[in-house]
PDB file of N, CA and C in Angstrom:
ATOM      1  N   UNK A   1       6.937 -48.503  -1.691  1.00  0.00           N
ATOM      2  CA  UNK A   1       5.620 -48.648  -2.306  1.00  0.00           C
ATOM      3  C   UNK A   1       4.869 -49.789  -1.611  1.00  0.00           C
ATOM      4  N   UNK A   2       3.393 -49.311  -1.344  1.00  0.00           N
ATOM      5  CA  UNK A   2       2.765 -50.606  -0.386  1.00  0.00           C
ATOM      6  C   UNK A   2       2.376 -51.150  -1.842  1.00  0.00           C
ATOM      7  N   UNK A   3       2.147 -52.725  -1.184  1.00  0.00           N
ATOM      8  CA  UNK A   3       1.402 -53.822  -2.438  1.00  0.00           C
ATOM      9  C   UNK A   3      -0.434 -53.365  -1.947  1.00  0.00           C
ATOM     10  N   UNK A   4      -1.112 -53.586  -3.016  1.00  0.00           N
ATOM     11  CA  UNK A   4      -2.708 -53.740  -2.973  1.00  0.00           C
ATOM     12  C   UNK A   4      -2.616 -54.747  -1.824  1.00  0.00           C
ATOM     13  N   UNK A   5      -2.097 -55.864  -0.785  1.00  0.00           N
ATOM     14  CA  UNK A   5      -2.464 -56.727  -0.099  1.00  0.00           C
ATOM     15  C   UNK A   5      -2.277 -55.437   1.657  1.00  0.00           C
ATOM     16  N   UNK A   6      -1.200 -55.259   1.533  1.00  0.00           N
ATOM     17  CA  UNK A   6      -0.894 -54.391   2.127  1.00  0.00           C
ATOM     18  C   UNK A   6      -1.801 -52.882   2.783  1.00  0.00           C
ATOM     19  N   UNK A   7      -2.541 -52.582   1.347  1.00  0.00           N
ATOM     20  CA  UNK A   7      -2.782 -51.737   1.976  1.00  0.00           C
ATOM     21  C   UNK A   7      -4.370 -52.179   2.042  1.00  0.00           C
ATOM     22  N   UNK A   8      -4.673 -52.825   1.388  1.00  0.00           N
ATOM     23  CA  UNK A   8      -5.978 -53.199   2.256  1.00  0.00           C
ATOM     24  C   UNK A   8      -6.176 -53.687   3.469  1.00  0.00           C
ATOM     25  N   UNK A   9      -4.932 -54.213   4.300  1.00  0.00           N
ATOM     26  CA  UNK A   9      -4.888 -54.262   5.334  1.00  0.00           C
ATOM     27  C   UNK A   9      -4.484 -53.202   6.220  1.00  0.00           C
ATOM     28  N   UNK A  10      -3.837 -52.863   5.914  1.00  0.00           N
ATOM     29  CA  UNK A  10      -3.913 -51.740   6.695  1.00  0.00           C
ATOM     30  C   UNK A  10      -5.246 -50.418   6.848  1.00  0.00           C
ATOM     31  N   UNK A  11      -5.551 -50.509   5.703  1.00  0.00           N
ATOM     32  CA  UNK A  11      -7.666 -50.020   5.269  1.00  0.00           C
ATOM     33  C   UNK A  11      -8.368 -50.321   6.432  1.00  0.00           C
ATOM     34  N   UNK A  12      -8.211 -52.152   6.268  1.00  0.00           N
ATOM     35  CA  UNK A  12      -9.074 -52.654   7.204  1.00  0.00           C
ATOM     36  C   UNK A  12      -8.862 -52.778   8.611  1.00  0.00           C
ATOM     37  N   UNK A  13      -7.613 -52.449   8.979  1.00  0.00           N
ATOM     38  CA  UNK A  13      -7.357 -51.883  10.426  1.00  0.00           C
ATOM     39  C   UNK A  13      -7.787 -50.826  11.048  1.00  0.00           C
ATOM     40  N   UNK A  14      -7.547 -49.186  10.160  1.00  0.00           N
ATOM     41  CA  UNK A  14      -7.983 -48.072  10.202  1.00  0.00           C
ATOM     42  C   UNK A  14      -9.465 -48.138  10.210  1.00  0.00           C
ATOM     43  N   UNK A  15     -10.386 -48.569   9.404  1.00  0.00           N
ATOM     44  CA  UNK A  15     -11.730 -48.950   9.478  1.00  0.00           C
ATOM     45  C   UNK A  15     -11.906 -49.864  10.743  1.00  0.00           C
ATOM     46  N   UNK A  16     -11.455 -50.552  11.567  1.00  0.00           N
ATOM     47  CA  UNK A  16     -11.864 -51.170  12.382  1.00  0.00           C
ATOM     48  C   UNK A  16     -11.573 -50.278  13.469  1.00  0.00           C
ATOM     49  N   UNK A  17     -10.528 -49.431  13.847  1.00  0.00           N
ATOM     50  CA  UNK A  17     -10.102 -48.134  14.592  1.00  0.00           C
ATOM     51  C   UNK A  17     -11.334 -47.264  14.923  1.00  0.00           C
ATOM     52  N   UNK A  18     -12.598 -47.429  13.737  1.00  0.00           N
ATOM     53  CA  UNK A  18     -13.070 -46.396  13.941  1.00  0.00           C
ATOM     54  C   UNK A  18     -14.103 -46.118  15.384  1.00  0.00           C
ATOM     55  N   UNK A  19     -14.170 -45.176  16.124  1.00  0.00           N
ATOM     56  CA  UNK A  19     -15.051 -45.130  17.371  1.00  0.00           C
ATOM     57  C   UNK A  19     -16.095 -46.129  17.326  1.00  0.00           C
ATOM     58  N   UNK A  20     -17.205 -45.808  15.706  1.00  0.00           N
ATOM     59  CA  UNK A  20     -18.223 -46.779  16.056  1.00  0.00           C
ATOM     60  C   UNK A  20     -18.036 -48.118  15.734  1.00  0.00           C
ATOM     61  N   UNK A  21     -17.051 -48.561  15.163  1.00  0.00           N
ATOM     62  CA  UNK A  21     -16.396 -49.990  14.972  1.00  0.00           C
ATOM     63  C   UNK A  21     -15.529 -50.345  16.373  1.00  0.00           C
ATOM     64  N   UNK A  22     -14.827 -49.399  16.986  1.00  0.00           N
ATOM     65  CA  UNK A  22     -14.203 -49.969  18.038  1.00  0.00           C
ATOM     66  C   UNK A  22     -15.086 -50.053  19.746  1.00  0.00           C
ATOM     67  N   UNK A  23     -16.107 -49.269  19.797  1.00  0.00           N
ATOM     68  CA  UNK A  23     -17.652 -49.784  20.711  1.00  0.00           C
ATOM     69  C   UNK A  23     -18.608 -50.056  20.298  1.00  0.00           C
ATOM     70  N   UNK A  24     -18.837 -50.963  19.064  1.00  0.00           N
ATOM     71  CA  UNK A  24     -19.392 -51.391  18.472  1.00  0.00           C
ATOM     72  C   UNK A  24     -20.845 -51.016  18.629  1.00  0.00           C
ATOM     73  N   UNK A  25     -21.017 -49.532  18.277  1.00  0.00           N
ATOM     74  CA  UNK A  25     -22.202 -48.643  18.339  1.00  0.00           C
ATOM     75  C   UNK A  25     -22.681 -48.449  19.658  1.00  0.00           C
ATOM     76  N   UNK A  26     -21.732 -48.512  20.794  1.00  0.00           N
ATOM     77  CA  UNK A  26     -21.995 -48.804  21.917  1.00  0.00           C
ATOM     78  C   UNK A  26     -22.252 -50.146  22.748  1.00  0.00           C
ATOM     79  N   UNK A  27     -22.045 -50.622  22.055  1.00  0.00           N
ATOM     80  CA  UNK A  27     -22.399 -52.254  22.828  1.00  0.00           C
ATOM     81  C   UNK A  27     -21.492 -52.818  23.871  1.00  0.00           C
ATOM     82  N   UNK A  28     -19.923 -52.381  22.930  1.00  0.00           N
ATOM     83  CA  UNK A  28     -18.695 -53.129  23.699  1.00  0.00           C
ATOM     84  C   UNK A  28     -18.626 -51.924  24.933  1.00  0.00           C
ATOM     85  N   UNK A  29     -17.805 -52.655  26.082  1.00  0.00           N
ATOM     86  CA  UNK A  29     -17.421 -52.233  27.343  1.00  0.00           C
ATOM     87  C   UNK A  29     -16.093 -51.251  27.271  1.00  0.00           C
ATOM     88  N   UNK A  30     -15.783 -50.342  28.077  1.00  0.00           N
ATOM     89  CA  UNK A  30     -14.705 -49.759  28.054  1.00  0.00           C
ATOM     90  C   UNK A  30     -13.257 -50.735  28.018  1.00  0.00           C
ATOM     91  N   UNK A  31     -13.146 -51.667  28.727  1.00  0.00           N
ATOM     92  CA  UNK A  31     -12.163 -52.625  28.643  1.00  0.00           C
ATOM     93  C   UNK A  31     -12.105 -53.210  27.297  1.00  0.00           C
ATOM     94  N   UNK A  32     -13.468 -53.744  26.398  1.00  0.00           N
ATOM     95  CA  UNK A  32     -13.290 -54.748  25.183  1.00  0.00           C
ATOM     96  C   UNK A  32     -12.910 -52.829  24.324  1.00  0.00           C
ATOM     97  N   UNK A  33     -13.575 -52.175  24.292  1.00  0.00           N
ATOM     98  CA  UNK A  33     -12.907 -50.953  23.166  1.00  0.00           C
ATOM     99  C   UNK A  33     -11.384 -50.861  23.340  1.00  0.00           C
ATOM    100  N   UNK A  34     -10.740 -50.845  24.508  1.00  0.00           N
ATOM    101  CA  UNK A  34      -9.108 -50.411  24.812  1.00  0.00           C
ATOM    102  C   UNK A  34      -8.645 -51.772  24.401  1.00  0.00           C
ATOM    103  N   UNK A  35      -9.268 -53.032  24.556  1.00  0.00           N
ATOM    104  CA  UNK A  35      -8.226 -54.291  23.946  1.00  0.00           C
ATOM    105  C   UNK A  35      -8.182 -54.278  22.877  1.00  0.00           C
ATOM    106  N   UNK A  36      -9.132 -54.214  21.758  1.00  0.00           N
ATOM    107  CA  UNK A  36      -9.417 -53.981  20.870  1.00  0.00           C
ATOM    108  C   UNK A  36      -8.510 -53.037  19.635  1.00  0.00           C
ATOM    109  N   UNK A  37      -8.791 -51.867  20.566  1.00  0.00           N
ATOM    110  CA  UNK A  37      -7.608 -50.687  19.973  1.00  0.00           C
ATOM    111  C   UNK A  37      -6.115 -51.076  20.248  1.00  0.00           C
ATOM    112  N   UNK A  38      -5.769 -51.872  21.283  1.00  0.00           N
ATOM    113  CA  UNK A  38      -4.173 -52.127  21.673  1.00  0.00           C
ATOM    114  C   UNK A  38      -4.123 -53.146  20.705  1.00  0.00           C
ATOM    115  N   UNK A  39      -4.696 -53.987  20.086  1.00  0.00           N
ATOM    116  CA  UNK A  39      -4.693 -54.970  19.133  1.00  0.00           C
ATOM    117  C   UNK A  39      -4.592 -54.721  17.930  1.00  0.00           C
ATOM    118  N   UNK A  40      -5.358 -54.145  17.543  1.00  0.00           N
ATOM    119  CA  UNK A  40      -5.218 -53.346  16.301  1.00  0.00           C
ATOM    120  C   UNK A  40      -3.869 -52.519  16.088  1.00  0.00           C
ATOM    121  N   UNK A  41      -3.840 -51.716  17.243  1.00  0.00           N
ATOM    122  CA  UNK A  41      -2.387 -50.643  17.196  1.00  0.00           C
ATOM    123  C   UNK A  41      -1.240 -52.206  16.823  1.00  0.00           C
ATOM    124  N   UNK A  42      -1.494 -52.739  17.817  1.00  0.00           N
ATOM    125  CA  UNK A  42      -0.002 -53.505  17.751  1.00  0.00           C
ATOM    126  C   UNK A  42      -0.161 -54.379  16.291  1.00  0.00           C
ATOM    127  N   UNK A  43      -0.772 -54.850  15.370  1.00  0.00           N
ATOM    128  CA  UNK A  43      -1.223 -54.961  14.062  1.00  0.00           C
ATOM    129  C   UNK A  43      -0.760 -54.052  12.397  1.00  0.00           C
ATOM    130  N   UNK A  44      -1.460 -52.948  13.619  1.00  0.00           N
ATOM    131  CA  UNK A  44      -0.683 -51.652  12.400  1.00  0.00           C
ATOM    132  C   UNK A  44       0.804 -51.372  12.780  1.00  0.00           C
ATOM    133  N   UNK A  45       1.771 -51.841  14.205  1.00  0.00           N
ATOM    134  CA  UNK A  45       3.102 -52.152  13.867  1.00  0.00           C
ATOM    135  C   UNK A  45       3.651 -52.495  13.534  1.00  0.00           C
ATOM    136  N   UNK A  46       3.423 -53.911  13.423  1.00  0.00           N
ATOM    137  CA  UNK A  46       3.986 -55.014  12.639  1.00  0.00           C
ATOM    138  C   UNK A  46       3.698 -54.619  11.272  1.00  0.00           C
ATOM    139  N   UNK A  47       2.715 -54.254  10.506  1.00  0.00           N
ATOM    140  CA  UNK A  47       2.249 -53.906   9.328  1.00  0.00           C
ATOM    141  C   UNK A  47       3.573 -53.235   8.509  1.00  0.00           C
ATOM    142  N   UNK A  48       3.908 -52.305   9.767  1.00  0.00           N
ATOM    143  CA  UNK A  48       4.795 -51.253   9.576  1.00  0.00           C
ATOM    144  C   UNK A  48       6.256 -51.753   9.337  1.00  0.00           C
ATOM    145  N   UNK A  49       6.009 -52.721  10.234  1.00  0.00           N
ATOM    146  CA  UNK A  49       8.223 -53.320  10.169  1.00  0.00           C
ATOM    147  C   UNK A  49       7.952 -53.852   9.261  1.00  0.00           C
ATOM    148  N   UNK A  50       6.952 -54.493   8.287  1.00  0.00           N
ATOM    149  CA  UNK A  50       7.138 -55.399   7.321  1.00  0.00           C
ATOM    150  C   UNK A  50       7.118 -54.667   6.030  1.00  0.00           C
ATOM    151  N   UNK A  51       6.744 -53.300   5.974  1.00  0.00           N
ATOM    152  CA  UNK A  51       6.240 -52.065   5.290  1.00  0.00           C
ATOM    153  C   UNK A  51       8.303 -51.295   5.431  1.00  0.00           C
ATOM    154  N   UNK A  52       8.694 -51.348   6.930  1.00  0.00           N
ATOM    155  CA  UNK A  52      10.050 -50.707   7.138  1.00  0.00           C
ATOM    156  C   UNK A  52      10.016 -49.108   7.077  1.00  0.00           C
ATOM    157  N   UNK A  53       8.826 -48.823   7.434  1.00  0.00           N
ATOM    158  CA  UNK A  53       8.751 -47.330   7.522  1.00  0.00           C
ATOM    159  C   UNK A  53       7.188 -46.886   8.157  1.00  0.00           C
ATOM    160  N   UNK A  54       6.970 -46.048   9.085  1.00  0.00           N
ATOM    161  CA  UNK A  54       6.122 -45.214   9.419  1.00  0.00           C
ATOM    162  C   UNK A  54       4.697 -45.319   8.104  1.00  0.00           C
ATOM    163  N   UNK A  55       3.346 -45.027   8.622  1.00  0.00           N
ATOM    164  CA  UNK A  55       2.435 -45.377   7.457  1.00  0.00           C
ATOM    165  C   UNK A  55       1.100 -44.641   8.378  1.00  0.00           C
ATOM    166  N   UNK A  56       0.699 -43.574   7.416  1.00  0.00           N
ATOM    167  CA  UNK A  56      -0.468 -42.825   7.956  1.00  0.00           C
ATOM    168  C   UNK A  56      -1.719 -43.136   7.830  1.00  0.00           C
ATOM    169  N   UNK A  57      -2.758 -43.207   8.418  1.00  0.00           N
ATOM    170  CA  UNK A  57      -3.670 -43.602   8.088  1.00  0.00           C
ATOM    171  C   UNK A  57      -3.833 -42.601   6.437  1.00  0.00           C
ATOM    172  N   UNK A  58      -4.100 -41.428   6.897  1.00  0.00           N
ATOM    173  CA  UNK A  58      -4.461 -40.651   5.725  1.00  0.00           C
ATOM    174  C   UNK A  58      -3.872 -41.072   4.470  1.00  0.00           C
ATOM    175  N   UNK A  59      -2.447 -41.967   4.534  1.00  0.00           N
ATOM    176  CA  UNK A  59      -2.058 -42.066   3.374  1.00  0.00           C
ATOM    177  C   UNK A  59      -2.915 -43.741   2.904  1.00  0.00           C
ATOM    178  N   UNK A  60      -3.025 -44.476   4.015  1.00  0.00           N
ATOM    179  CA  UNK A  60      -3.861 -45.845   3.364  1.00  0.00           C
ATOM    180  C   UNK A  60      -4.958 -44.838   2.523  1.00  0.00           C
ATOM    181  N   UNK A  61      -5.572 -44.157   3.178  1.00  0.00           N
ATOM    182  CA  UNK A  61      -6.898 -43.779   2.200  1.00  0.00           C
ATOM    183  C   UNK A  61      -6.989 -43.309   0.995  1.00  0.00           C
ATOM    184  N   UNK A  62      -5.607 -41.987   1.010  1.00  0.00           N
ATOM    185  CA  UNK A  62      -5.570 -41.938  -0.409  1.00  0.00           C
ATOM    186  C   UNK A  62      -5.430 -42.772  -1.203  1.00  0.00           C
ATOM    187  N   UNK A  63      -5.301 -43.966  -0.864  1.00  0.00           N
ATOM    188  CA  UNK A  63      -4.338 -44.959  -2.351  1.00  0.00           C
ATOM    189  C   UNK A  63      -5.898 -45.375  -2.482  1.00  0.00           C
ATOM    190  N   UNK A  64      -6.027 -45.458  -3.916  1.00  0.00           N
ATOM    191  CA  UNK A  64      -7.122 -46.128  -4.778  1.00  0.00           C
ATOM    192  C   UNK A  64      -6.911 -47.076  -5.666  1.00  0.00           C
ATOM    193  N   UNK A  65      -7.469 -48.496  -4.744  1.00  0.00           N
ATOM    194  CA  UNK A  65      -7.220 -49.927  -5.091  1.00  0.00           C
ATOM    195  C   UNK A  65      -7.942 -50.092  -7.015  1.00  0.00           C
TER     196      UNK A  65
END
């Protein structure tokens, strides 16, 4: 079971994932979008070992804080 801290972070990772959050409506460069996303990814891993199991985005969304 994720905690409410948990999965709002992980929310707010997936929301930051998103295309127009990760080229920031186009602004950012192909290099700042791919650091960006490798940052985040490696974020939502750790999320995961501390979680000890695999975690879908689709499932952060269903949960209603």
């Amino acid at each position: 079971m994720l905690t409410a801290e948990q999965v709002r972070k992980f929310q707010r990772i997936a929301g930051a994932l998103s295309p127009e959050n990760l080229w920031r409506d186009g602004e950012a460069t192909r290099s700042q979008a791919v650091a960006t996303r490798q940052r985040l990814e490696a974020e939502w891993r750790a999320l995961e070992a501390e979680v000890g199991r695999k975690v879908s985005e689709s499932e952060v969304w269903a949960i209603r804080l």
